[in-house]
PDB file of N, CA and C in Angstrom:
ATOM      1  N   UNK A   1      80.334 -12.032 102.876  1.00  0.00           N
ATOM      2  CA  UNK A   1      79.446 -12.758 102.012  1.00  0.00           C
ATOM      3  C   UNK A   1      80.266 -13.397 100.900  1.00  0.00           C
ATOM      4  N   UNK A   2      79.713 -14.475 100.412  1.00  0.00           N
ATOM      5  CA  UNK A   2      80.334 -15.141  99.254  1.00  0.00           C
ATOM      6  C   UNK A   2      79.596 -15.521  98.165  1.00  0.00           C
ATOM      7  N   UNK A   3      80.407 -15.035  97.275  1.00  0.00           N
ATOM      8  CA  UNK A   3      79.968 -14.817  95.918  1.00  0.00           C
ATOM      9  C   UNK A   3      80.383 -15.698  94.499  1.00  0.00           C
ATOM     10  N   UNK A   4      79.959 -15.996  93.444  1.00  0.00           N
ATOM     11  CA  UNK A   4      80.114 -16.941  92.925  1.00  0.00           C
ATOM     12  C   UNK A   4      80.097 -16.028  91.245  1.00  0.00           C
ATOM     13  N   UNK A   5      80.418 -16.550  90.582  1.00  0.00           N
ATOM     14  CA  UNK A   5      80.456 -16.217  88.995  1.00  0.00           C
ATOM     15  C   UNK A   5      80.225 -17.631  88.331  1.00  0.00           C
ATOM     16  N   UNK A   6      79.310 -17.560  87.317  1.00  0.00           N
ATOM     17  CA  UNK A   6      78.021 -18.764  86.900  1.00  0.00           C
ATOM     18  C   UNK A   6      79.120 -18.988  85.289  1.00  0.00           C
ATOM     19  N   UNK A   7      80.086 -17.735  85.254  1.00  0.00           N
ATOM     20  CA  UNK A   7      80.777 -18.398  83.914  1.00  0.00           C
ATOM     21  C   UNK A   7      82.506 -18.828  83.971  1.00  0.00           C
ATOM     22  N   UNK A   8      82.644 -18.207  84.811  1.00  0.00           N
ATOM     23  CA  UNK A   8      84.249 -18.933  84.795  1.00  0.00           C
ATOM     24  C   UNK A   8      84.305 -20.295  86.009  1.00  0.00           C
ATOM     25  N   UNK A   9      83.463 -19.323  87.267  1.00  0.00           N
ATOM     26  CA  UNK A   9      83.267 -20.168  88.481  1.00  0.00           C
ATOM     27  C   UNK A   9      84.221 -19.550  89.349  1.00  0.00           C
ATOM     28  N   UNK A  10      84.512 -18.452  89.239  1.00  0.00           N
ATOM     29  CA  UNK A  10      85.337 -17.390  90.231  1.00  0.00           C
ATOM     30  C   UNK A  10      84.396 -17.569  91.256  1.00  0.00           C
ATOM     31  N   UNK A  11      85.251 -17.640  92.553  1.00  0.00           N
ATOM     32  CA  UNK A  11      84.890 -16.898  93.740  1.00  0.00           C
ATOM     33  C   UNK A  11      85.115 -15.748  94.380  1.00  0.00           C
ATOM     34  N   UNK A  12      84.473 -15.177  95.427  1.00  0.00           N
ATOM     35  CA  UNK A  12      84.568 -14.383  95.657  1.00  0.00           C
ATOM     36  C   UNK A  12      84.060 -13.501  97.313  1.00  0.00           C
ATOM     37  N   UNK A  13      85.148 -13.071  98.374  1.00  0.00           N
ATOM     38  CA  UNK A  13      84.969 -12.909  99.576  1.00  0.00           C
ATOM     39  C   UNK A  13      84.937 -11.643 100.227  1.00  0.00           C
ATOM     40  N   UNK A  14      83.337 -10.963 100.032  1.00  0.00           N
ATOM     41  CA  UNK A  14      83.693  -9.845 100.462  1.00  0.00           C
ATOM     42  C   UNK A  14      82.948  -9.655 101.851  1.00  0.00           C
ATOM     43  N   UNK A  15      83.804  -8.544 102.681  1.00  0.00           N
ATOM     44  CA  UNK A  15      83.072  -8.629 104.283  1.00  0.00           C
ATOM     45  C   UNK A  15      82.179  -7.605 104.463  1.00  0.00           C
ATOM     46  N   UNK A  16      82.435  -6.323 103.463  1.00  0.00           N
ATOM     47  CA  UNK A  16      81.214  -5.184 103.611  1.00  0.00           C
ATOM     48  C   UNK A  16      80.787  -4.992 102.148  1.00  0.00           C
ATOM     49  N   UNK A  17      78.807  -5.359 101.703  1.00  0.00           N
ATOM     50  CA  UNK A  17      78.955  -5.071 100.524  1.00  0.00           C
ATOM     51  C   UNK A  17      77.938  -4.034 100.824  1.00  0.00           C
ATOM     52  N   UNK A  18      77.397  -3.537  99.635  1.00  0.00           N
ATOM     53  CA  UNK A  18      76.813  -2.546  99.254  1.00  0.00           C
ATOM     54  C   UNK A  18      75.810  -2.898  98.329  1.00  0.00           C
ATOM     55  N   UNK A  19      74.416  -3.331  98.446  1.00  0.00           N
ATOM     56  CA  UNK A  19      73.264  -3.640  97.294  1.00  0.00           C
ATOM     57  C   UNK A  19      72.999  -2.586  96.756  1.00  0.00           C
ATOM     58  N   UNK A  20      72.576  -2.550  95.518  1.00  0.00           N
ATOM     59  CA  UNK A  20      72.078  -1.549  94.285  1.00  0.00           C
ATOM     60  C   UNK A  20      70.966  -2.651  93.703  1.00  0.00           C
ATOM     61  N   UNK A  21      69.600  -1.833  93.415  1.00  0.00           N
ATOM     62  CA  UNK A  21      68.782  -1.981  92.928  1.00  0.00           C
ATOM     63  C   UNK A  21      68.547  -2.359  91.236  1.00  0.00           C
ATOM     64  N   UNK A  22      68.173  -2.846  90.586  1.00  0.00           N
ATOM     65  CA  UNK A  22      68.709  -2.609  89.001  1.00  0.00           C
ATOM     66  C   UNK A  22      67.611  -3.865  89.014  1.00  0.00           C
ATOM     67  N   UNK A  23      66.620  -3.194  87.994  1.00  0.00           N
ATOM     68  CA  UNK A  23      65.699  -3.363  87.151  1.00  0.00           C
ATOM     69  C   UNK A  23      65.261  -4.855  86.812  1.00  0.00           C
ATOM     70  N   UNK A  24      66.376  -5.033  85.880  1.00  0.00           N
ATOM     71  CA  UNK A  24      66.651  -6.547  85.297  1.00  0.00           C
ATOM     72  C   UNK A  24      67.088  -7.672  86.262  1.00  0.00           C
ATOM     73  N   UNK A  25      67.748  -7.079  87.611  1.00  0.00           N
ATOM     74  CA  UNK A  25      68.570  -7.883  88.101  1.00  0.00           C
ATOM     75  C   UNK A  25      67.869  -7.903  89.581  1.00  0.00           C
ATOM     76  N   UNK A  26      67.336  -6.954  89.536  1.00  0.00           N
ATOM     77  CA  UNK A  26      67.083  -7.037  91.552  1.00  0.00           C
ATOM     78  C   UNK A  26      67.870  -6.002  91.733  1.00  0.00           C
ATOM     79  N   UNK A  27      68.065  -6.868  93.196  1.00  0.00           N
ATOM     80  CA  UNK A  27      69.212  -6.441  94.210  1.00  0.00           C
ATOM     81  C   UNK A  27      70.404  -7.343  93.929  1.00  0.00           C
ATOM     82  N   UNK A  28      71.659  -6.419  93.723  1.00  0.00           N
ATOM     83  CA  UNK A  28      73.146  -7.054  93.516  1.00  0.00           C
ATOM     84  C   UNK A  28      74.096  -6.344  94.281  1.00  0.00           C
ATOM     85  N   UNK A  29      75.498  -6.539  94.339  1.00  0.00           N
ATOM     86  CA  UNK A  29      76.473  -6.513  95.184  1.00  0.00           C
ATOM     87  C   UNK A  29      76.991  -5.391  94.326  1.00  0.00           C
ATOM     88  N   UNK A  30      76.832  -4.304  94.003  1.00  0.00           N
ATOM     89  CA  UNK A  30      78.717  -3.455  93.253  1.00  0.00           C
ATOM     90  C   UNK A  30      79.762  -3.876  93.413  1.00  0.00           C
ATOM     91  N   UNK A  31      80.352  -4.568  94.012  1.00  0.00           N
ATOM     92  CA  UNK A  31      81.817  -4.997  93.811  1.00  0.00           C
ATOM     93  C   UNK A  31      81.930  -6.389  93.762  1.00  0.00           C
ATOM     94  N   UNK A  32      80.570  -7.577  93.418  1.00  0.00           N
ATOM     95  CA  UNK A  32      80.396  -8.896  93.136  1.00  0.00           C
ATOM     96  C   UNK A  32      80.692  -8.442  91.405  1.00  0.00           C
ATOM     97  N   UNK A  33      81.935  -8.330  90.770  1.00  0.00           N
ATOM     98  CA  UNK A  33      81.718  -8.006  89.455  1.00  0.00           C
ATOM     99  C   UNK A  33      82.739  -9.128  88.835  1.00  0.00           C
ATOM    100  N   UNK A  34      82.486 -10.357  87.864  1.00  0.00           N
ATOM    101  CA  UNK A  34      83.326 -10.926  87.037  1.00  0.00           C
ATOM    102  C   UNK A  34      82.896 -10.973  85.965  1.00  0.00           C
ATOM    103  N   UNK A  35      83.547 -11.516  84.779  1.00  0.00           N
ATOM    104  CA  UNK A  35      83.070 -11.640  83.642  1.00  0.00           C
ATOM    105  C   UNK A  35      82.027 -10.781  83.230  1.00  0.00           C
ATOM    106  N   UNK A  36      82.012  -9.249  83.372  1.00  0.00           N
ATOM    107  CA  UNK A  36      81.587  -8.664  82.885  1.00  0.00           C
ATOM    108  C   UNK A  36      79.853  -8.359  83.123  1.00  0.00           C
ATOM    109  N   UNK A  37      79.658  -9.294  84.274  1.00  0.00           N
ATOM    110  CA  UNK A  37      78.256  -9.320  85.146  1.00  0.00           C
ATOM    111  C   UNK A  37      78.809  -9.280  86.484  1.00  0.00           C
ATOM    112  N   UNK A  38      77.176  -9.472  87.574  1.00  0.00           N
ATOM    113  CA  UNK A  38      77.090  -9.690  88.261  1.00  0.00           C
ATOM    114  C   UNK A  38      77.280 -11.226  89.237  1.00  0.00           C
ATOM    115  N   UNK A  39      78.016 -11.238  89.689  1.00  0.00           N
ATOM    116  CA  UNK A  39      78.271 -12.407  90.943  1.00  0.00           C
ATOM    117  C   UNK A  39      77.087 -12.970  91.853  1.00  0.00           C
ATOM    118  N   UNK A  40      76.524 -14.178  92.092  1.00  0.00           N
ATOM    119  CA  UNK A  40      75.627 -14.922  92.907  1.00  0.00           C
ATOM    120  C   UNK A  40      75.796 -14.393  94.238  1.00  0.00           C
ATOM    121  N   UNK A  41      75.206 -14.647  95.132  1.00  0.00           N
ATOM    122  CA  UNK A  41      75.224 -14.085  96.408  1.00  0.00           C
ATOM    123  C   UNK A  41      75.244 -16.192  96.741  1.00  0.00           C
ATOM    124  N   UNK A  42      76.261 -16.875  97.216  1.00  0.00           N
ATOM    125  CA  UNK A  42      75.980 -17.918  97.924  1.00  0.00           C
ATOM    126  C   UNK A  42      75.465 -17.917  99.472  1.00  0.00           C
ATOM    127  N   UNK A  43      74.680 -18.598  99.372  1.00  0.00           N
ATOM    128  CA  UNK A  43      73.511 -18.770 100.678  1.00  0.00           C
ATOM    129  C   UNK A  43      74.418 -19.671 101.302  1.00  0.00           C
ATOM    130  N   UNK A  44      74.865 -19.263 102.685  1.00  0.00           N
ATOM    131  CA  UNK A  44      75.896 -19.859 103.863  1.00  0.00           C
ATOM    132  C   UNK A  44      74.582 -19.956 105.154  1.00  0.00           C
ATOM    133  N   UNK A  45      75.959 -21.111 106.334  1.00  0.00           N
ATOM    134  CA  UNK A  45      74.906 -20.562 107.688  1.00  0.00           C
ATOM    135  C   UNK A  45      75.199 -19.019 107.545  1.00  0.00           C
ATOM    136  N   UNK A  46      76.247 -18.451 107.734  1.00  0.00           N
ATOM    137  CA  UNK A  46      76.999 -17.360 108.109  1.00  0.00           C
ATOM    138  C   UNK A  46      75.823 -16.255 107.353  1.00  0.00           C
ATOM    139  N   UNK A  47      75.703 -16.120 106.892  1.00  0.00           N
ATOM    140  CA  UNK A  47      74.539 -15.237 105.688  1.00  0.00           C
ATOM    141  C   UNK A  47      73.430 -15.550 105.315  1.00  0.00           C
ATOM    142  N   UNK A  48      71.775 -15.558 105.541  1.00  0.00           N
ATOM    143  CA  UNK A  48      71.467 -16.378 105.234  1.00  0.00           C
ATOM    144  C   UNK A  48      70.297 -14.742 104.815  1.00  0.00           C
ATOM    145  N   UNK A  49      70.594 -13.747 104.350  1.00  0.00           N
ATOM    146  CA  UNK A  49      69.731 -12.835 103.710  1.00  0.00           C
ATOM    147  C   UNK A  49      70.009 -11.386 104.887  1.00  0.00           C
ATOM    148  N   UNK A  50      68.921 -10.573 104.341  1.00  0.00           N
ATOM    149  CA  UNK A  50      69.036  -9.554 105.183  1.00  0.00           C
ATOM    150  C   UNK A  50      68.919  -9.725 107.061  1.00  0.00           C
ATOM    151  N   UNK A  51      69.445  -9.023 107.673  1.00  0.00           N
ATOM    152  CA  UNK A  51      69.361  -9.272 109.162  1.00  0.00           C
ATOM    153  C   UNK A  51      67.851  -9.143 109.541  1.00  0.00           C
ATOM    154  N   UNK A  52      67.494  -9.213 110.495  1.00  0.00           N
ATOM    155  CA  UNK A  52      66.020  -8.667 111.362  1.00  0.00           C
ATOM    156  C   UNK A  52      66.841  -7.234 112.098  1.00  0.00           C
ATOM    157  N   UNK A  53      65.917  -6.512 111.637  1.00  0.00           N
ATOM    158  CA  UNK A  53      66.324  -5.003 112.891  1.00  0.00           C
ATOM    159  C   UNK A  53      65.477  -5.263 114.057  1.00  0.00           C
ATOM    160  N   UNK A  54      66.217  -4.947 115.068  1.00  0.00           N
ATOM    161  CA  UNK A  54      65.660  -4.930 116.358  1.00  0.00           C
ATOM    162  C   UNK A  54      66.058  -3.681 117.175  1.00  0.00           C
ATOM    163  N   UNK A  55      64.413  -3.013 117.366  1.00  0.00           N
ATOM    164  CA  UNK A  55      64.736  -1.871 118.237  1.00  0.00           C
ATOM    165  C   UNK A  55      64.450  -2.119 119.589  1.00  0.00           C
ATOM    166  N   UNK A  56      65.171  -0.888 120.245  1.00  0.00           N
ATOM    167  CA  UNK A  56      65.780  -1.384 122.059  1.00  0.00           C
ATOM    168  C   UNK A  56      64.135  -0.309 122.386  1.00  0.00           C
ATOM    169  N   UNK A  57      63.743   0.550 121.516  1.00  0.00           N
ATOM    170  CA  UNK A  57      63.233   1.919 121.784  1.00  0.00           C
ATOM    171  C   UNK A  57      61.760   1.606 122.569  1.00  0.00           C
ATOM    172  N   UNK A  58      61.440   1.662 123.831  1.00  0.00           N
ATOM    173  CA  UNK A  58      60.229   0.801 124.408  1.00  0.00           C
ATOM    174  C   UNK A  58      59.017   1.052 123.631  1.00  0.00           C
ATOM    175  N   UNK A  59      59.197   2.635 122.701  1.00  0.00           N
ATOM    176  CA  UNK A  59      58.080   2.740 121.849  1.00  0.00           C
ATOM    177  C   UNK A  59      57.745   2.129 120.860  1.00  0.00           C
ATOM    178  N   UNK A  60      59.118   1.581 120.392  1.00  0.00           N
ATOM    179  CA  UNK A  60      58.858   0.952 119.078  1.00  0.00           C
ATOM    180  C   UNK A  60      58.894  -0.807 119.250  1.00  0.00           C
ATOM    181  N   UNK A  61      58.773  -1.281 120.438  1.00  0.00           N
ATOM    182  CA  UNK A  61      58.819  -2.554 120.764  1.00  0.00           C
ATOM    183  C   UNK A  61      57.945  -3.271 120.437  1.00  0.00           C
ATOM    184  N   UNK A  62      57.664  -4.544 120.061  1.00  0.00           N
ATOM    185  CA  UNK A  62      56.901  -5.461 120.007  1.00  0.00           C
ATOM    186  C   UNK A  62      55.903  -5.635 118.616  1.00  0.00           C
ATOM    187  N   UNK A  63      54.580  -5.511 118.785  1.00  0.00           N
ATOM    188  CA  UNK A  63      54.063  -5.255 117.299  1.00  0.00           C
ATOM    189  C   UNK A  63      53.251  -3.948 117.407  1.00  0.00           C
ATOM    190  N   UNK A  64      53.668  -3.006 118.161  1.00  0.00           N
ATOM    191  CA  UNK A  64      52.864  -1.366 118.789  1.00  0.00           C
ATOM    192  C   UNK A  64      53.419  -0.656 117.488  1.00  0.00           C
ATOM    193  N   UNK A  65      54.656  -0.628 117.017  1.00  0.00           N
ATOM    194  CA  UNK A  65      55.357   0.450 115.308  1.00  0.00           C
ATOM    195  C   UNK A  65      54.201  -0.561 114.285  1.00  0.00           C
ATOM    196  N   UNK A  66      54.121  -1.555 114.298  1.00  0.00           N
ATOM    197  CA  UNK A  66      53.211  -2.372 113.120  1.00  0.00           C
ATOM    198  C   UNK A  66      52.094  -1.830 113.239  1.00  0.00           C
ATOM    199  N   UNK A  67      51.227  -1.869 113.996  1.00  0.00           N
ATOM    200  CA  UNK A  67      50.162  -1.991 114.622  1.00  0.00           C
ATOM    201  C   UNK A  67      49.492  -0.429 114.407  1.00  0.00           C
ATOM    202  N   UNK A  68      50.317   0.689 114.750  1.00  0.00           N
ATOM    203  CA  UNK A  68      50.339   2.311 114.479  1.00  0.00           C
ATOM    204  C   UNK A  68      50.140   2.122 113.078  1.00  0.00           C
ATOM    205  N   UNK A  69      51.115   1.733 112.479  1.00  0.00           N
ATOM    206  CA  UNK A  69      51.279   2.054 110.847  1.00  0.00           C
ATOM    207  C   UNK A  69      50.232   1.467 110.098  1.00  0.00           C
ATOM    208  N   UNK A  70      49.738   0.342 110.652  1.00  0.00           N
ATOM    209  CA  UNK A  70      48.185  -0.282 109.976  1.00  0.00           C
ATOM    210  C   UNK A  70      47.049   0.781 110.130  1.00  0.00           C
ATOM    211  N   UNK A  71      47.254   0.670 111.366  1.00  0.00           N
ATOM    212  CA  UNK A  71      46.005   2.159 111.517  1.00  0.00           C
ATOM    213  C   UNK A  71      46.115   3.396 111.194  1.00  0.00           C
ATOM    214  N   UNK A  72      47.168   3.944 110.938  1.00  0.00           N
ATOM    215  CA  UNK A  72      47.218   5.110 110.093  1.00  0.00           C
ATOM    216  C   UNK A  72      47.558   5.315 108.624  1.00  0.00           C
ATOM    217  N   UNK A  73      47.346   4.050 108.058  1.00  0.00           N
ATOM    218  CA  UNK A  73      47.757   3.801 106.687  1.00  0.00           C
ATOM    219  C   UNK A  73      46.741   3.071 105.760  1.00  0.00           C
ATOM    220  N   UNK A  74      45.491   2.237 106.529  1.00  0.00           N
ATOM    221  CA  UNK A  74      44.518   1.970 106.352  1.00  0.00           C
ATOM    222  C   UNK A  74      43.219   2.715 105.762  1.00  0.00           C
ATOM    223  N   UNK A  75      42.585   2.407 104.645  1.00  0.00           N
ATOM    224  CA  UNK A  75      41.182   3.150 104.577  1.00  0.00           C
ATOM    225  C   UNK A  75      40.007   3.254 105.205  1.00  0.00           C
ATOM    226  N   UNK A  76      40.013   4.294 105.454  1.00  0.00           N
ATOM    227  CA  UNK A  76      38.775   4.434 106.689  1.00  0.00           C
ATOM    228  C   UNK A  76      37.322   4.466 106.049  1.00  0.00           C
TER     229      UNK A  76
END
């Protein structure tokens, strides 16, 4: 992923990050760190947000895991 700093204009290329949650900020990178903040996440083809999970599991295929969890999570 590539990362940007909004005050010097550092870049920045990392291949495994790690998001942390934080209040003020969202979701950020721990090791997107310059100037004493947090680093941009630049939007590439290569990256374009979190992946889609896809399970192989025939139980959990299709919209049958959605579909369970509505109905057992729903007010009756």
């Amino acid at each position: 992923m590539k990362f940007i700093c909004h005050i010097c204009g550092n870049k920045k290329n990392i291949y495994k990050v790690k998001f942390k949650y934080i209040d003020t900020k969202g979701l950020v990178c721990e090791e997107a760190r310059c100037c004493n903040t947090y680093m941009e996440q630049i939007k590439t083809e290569e990256y374009k947000g979190f992946p889609d999970i896809k399970r192989n599991e025939e139980h959990m295929s299709g919209d049958r895991l959605w579909n369970d969890f509505k109905h057992n999570n729903t007010e009756k």
